[in-house]
Protein backbone atom coordinates (compact mmCIF):
# COMPACT_ATOMS: atom_id res chain seq x y z
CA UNK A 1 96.39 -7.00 11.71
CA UNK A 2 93.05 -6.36 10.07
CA UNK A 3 95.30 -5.07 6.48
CA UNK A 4 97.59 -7.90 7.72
CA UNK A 5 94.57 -10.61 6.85
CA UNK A 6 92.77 -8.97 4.15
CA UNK A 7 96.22 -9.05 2.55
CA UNK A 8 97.01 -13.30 3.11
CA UNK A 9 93.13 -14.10 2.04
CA UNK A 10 94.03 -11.89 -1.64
CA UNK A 11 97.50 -13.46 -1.72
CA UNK A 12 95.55 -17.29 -1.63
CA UNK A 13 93.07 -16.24 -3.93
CA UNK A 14 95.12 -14.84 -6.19
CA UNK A 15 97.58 -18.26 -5.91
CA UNK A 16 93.98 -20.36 -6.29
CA UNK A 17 93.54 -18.38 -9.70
CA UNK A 18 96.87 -18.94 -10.92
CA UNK A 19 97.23 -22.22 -10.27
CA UNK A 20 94.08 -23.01 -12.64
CA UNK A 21 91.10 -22.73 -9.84
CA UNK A 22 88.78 -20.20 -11.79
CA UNK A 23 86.45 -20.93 -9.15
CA UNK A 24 88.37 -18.18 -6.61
CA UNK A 25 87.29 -15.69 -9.43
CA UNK A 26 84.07 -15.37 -7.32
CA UNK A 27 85.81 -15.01 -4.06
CA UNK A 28 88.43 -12.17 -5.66
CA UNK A 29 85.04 -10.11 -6.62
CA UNK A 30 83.51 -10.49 -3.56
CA UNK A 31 86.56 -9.13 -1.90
CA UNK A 32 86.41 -5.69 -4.16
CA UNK A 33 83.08 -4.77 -2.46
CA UNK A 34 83.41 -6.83 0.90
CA UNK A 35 83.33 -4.11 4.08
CA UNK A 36 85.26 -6.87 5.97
CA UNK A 37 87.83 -6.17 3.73
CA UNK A 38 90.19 -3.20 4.15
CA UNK A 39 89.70 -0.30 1.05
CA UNK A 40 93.34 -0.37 0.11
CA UNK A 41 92.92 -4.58 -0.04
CA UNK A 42 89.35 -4.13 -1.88
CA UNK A 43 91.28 -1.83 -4.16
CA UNK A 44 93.98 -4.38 -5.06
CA UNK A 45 91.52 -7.07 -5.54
CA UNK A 46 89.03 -4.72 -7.83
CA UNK A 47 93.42 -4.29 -10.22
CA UNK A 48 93.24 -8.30 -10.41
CA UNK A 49 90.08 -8.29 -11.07
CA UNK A 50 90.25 -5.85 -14.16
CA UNK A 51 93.32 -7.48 -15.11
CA UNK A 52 92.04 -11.02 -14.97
CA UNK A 53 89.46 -9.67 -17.46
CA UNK A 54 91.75 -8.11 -19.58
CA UNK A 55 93.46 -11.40 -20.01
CA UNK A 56 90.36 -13.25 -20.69
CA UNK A 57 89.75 -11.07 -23.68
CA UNK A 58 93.43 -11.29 -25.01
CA UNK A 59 93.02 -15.17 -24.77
CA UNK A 60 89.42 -15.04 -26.24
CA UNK A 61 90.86 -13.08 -28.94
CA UNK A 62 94.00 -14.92 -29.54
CA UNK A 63 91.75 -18.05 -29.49
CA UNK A 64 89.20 -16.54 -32.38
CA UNK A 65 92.61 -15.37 -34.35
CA UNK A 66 93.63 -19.10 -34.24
CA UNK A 67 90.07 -20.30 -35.29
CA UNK A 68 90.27 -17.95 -38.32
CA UNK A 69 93.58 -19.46 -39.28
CA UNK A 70 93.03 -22.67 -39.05
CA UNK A 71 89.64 -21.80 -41.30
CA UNK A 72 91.63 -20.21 -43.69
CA UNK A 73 93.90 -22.98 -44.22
CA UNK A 74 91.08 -25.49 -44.40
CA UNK A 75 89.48 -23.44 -47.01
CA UNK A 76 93.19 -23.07 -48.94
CA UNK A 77 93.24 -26.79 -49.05
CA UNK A 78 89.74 -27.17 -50.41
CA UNK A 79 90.61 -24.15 -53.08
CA UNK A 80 94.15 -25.76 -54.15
CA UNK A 81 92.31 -29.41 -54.71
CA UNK A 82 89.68 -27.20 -56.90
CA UNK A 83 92.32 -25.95 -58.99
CA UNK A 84 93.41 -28.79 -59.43
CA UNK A 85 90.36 -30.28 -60.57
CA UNK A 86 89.54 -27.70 -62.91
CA UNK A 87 92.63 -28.13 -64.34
CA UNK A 88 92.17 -32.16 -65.05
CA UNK A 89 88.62 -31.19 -66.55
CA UNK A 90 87.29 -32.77 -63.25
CA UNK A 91 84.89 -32.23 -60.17
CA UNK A 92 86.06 -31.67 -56.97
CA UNK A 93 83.96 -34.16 -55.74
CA UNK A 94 87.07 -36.61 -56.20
CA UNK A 95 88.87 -34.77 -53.68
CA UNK A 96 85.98 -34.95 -51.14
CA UNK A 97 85.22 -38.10 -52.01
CA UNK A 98 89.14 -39.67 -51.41
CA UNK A 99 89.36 -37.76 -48.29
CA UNK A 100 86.63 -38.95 -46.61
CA UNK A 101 87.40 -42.47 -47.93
CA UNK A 102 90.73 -41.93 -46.73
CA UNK A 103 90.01 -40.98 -43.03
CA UNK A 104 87.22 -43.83 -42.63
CA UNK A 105 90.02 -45.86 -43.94
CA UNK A 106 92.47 -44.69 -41.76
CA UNK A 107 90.01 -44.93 -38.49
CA UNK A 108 89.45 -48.33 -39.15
CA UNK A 109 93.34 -49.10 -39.40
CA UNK A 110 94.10 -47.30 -36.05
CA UNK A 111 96.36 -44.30 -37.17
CA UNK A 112 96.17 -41.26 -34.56
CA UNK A 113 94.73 -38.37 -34.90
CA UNK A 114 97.94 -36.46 -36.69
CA UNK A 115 98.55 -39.31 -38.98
CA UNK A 116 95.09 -38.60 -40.04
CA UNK A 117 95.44 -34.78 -40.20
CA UNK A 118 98.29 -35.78 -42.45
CA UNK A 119 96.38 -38.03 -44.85
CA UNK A 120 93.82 -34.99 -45.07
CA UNK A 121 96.11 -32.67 -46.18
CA UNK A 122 97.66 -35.20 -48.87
CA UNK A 123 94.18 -36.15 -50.21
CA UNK A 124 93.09 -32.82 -51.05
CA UNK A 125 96.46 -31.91 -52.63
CA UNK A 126 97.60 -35.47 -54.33
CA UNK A 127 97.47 -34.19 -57.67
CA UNK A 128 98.54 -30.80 -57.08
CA UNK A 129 101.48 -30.92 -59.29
CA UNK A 130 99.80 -31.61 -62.37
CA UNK A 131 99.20 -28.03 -62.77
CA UNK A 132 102.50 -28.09 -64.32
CA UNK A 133 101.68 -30.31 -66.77
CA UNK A 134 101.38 -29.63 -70.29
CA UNK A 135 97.64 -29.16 -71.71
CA UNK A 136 99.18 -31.51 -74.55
CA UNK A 137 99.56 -34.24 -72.09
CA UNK A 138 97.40 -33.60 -68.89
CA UNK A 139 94.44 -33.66 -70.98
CA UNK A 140 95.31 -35.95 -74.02
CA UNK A 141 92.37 -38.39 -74.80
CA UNK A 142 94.18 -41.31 -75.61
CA UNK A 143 96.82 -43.33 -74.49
CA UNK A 144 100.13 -41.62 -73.36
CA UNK A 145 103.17 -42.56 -74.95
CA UNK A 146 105.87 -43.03 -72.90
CA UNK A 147 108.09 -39.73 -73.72
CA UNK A 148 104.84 -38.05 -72.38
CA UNK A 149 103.87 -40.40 -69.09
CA UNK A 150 107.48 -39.58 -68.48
CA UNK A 151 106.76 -36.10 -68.47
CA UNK A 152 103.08 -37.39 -66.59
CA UNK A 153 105.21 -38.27 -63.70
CA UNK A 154 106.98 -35.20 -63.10
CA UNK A 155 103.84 -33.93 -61.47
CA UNK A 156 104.70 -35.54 -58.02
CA UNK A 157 108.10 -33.91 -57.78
CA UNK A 158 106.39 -30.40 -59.04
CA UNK A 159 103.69 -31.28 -56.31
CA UNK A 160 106.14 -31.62 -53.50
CA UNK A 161 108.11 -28.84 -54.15
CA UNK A 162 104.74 -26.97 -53.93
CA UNK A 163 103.75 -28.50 -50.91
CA UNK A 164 107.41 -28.32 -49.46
CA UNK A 165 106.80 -24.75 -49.53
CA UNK A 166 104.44 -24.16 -46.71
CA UNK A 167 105.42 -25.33 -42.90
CA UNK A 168 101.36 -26.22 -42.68
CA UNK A 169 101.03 -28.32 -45.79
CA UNK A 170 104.58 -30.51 -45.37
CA UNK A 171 103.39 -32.82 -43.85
CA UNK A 172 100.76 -33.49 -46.95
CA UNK A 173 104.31 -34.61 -48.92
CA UNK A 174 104.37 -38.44 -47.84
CA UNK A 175 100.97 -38.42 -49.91
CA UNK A 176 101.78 -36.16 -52.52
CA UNK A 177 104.93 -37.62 -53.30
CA UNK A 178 104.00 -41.76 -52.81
CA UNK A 179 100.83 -42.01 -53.50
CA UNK A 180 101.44 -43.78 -56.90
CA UNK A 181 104.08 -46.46 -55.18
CA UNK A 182 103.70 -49.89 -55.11
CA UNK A 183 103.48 -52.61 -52.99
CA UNK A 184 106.29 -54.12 -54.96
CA UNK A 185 108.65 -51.65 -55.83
CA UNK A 186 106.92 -50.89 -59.03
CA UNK A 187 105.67 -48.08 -58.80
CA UNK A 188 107.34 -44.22 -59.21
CA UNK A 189 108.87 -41.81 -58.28
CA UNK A 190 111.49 -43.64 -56.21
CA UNK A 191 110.59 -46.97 -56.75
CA UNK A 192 110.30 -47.62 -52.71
CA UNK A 193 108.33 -50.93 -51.49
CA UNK A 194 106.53 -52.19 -48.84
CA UNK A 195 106.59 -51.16 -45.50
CA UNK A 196 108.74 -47.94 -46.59
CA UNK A 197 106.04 -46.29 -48.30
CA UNK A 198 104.42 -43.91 -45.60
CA UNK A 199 101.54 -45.70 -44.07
CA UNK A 200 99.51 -42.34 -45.04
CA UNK A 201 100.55 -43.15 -49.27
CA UNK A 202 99.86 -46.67 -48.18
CA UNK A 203 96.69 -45.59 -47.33
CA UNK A 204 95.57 -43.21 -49.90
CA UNK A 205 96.73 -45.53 -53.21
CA UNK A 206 93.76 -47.46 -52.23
CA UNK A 207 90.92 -45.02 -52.31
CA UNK A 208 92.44 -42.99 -54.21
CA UNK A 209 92.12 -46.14 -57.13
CA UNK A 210 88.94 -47.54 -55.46
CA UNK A 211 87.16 -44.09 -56.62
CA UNK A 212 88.38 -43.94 -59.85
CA UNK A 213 87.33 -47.29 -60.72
CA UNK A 214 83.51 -46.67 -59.23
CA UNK A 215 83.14 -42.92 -60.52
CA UNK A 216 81.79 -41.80 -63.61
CA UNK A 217 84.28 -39.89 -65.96
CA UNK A 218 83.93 -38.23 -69.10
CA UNK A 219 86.19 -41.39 -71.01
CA UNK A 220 84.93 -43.63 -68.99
CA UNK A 221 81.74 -45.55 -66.88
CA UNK A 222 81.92 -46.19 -63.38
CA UNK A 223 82.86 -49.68 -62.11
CA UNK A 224 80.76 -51.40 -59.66
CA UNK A 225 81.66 -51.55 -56.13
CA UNK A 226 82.56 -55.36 -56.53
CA UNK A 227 84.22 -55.39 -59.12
CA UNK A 228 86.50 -52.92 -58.28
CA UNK A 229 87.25 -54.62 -55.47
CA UNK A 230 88.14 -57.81 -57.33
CA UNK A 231 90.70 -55.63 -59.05
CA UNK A 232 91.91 -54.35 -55.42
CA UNK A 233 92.38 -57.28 -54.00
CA UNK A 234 93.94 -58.89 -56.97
CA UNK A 235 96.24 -56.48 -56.77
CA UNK A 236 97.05 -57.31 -53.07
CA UNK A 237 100.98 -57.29 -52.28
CA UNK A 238 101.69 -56.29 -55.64
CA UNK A 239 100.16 -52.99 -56.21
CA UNK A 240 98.76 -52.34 -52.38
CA UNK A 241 99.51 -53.18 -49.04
CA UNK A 242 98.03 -56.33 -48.22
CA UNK A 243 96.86 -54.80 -44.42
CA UNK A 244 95.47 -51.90 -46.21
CA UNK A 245 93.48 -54.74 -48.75
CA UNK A 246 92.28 -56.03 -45.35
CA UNK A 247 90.70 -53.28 -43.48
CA UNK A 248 89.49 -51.68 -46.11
CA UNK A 249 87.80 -54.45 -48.31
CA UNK A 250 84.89 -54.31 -46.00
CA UNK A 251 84.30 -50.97 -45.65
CA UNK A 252 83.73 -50.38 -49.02
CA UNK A 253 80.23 -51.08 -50.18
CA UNK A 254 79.09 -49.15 -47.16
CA UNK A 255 81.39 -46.00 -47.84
CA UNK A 256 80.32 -45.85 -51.60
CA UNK A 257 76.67 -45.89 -50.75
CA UNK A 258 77.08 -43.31 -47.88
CA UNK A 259 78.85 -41.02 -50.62
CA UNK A 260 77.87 -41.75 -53.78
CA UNK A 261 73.95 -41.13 -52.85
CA UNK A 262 74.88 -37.24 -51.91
CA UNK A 263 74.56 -34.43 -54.10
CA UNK A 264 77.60 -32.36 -53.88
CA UNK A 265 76.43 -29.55 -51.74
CA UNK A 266 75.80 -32.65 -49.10
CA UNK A 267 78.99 -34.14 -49.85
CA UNK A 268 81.10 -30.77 -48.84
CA UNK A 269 78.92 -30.27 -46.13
CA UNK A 270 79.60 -33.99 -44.87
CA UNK A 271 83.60 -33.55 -45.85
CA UNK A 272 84.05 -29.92 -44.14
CA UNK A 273 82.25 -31.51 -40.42
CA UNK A 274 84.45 -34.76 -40.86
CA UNK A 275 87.47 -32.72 -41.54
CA UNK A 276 86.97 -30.13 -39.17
CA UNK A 277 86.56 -32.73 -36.19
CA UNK A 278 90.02 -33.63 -36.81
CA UNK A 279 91.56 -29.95 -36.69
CA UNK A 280 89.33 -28.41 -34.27
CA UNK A 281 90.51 -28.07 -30.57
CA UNK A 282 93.63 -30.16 -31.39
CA UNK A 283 96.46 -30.67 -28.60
């Protein structure tokens, strides 16, 4: 009788624990050294005790494996977008700049939270595919004829079959390979308008042009913030999506101040604790 009850009190502690109530944990180690308890049932207890452990540190382990991961592919992303960059005889502050643009952007607008993991991915690696550009043309000074912005263009396919190529990044390709639609159909590579150009590419085209326009480039000076967006929202339902115009006209000034006064050990710093927020701890 006295093994009898010993025995029921393990078997409800043990369901307590397995049904998610860490808090019989306590009651399971009290039972391993409990003189109420009978030795063979202080035994058993002591087995789930050590194996509860045991699956604590496979879990904690399993959990730091997926950190590291997840790190790893966040740094990829930032080290892909550097190529680039270095390729196009640019910073990378572009890329930080776009993505944090594009996630402001894309809070204000009300996408979720994998939408916006999404846009992430496609702002660092927009560009990717001009890595198989031609020196000739990628980095030409003047104007492009249009034999070469034909060859230009070829970047987004190259960029999504580089993206296409990874089951983490494929979700960057609605970016990568619309980002230089338009509103109107006029844009390339598939000619696609309105509202079937990924909200994401919808998204990005914006800031992606807004911070051209305002930065400083080697050929060119930087716009200011207002009169880049007279050119934006000129450009409304032609070039960009007129809802996109909307939400993100005033937002703006405020963004480009908040970035533009940041050195660019600040700006990463700023970019890595945004991004992170959105792939850390994600369901």
């Amino acid at each position: 009788m006295y093994e009898d009850q010993s025995l029921d009190r393990l078997r409800t502690v043990v369901e307590l624990i397995a049904n998610g109530d860490y808090s019989a944990v306590s009651t399971l180690l009290e039972m391993t050294a409990n003189s109420d308890v009978s030795p063979n049932i202080a035994a058993l207890a002591e087995a789930f005790s050590l194996m509860l452990v045991q699956i604590e540190a496979r879990e904690w382990h399993q959990e730091l494996l997926i950190k590291q991961l997840l790190a790893a592919n966040l740094e990829m992303l930032e080290l892909l977008g550097a190529m680039v960059a270095k390729r196009d005889s640019d910073t990378s502050a572009h890329n930080y700049r776009v993505t944090m643009y594009s996630v402001r952007l894309a809070e204000a607008m009300g996408l979720d939270r994998a939408d916006i993991r999404s846009l992430i991915k496609g702002a660092f690696l927009h560009d990717i595919g001009k890595i198989a550009i031609p020196d000739s043309i990628l980095l030409k000074p003047n104007r492009l004829d249009e034999q070469e912005f034909a060859i230009m263009r070829t970047h987004v396919a190259h960029g999504l079959d580089i993206v296409g190529r990874s089951s983490w990044l494929k979700d960057a390709m609605d970016v990568v390979g619309y980002h230089h639609e338009k509103y109107d159909g006029s844009g390339y590579s598939t000619g696609l308008a309105g509202e079937a150009i990924p909200l994401t590419a919808r998204v990005f085209a914006i800031v992606d042009v807004f911070d051209a326009l305002t930065s400083l480039r080697p050929y060119k000076g930087s716009m200011r913030v207002e009169e880049a967006l007279t050119i934006i929202t000129e450009s409304s339902g032609t070039h960009f999506a007129p809802e996109v115009v909307a939400a993100f006209t005033p937002l703006a000034l405020t963004l480009y101040e908040s970035l533009h006064q940041l050195d660019e050990p600040a700006l990463i710093q700023a970019m890595r604790e945004l991004v992170a927020s959105y792939f850390e701890e994600t369901p």
